[in-house]
Protein backbone atom coordinates (compact mmCIF):
# COMPACT_ATOMS: atom_id res chain seq x y z
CA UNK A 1 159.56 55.57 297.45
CA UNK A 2 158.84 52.45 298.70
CA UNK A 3 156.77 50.04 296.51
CA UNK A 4 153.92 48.49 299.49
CA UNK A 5 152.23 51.32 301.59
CA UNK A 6 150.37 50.56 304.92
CA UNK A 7 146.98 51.90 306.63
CA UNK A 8 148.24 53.52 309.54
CA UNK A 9 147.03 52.68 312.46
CA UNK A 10 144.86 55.42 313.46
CA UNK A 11 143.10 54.93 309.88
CA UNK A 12 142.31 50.91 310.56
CA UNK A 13 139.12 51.74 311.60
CA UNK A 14 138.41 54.42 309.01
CA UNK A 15 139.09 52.03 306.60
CA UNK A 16 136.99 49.51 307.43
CA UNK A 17 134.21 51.75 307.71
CA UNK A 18 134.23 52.77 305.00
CA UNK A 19 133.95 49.69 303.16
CA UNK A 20 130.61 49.30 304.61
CA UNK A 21 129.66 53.24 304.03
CA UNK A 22 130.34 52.67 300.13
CA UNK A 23 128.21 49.70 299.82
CA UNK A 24 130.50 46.73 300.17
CA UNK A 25 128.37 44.00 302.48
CA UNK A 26 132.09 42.30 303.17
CA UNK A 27 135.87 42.40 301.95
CA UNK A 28 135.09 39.08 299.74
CA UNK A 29 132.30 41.30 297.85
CA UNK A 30 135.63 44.30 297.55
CA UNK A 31 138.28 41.94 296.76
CA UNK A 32 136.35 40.35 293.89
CA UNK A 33 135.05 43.67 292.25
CA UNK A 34 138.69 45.04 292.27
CA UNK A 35 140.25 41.47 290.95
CA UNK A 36 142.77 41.47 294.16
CA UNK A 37 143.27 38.49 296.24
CA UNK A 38 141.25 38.52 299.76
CA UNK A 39 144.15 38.33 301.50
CA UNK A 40 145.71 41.94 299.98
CA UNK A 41 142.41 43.53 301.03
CA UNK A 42 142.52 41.50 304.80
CA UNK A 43 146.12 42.99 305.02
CA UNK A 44 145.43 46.58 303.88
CA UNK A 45 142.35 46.58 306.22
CA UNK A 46 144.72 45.26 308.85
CA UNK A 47 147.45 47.70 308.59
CA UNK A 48 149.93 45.31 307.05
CA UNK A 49 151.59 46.68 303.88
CA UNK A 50 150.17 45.20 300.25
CA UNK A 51 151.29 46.87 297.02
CA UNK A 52 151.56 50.39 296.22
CA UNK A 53 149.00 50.30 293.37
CA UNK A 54 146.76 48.07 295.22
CA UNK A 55 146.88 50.24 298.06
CA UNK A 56 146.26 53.39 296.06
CA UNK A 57 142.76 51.36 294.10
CA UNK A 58 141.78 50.06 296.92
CA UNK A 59 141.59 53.61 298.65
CA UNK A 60 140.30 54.92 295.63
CA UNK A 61 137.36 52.58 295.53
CA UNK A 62 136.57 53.35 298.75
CA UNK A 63 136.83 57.06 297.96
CA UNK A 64 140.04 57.57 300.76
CA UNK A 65 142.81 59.76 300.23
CA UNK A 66 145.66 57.23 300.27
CA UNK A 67 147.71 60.18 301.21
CA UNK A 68 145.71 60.63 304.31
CA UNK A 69 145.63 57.27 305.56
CA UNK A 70 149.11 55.89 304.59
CA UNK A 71 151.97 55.08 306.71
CA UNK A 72 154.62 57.04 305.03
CA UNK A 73 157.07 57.67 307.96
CA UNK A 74 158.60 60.96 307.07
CA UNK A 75 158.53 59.88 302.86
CA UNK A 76 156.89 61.92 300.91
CA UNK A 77 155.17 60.28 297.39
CA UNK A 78 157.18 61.03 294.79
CA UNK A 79 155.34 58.95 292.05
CA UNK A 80 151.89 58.88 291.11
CA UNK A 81 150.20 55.44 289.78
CA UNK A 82 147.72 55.47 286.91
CA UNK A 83 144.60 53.20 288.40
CA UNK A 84 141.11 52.52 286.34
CA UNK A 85 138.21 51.97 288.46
């Protein structure tokens, strides 16, 4: 499996709502509770690939499957990452 996952691109907008649905006033606010950079959180949310764990937190945080909303082409996950929230 491939170690960066992407939003796909029906699940952009699904995304970004929920980051306002789960209290987050902007991706700044997000970025700095999770300790990522604002630019892996401005690529996730713009369906450009960021790191597999980062993708998987991120999701998790904003209570998302990251199986639902991932671009996996026809991969299936094959690992599962330990994340604390």
């Amino acid at each position: 499996m491939s170690r960066s996952l992407k939003v796909r691109s029906d699940s952009i907008k699904q995304a970004k709502l929920a980051l306002q649905h789960n209290g987050f006033p902007s991706q700044r606010a997000l970025a700095e509770e999770l300790g990522l950079a604002l630019s892996t959180l401005s690529s996730f949310l713009t369906g450009k690939t960021v790191d597999y764990a980062a993708f998987v937190e991120i999701c998790g945080k904003l209570a998302i499957d990251w199986r639902e909303i991932s671009d996996l082409g026809d991969r299936v996950p094959s690992q599962s990452v330990e994340v604390k929230f």
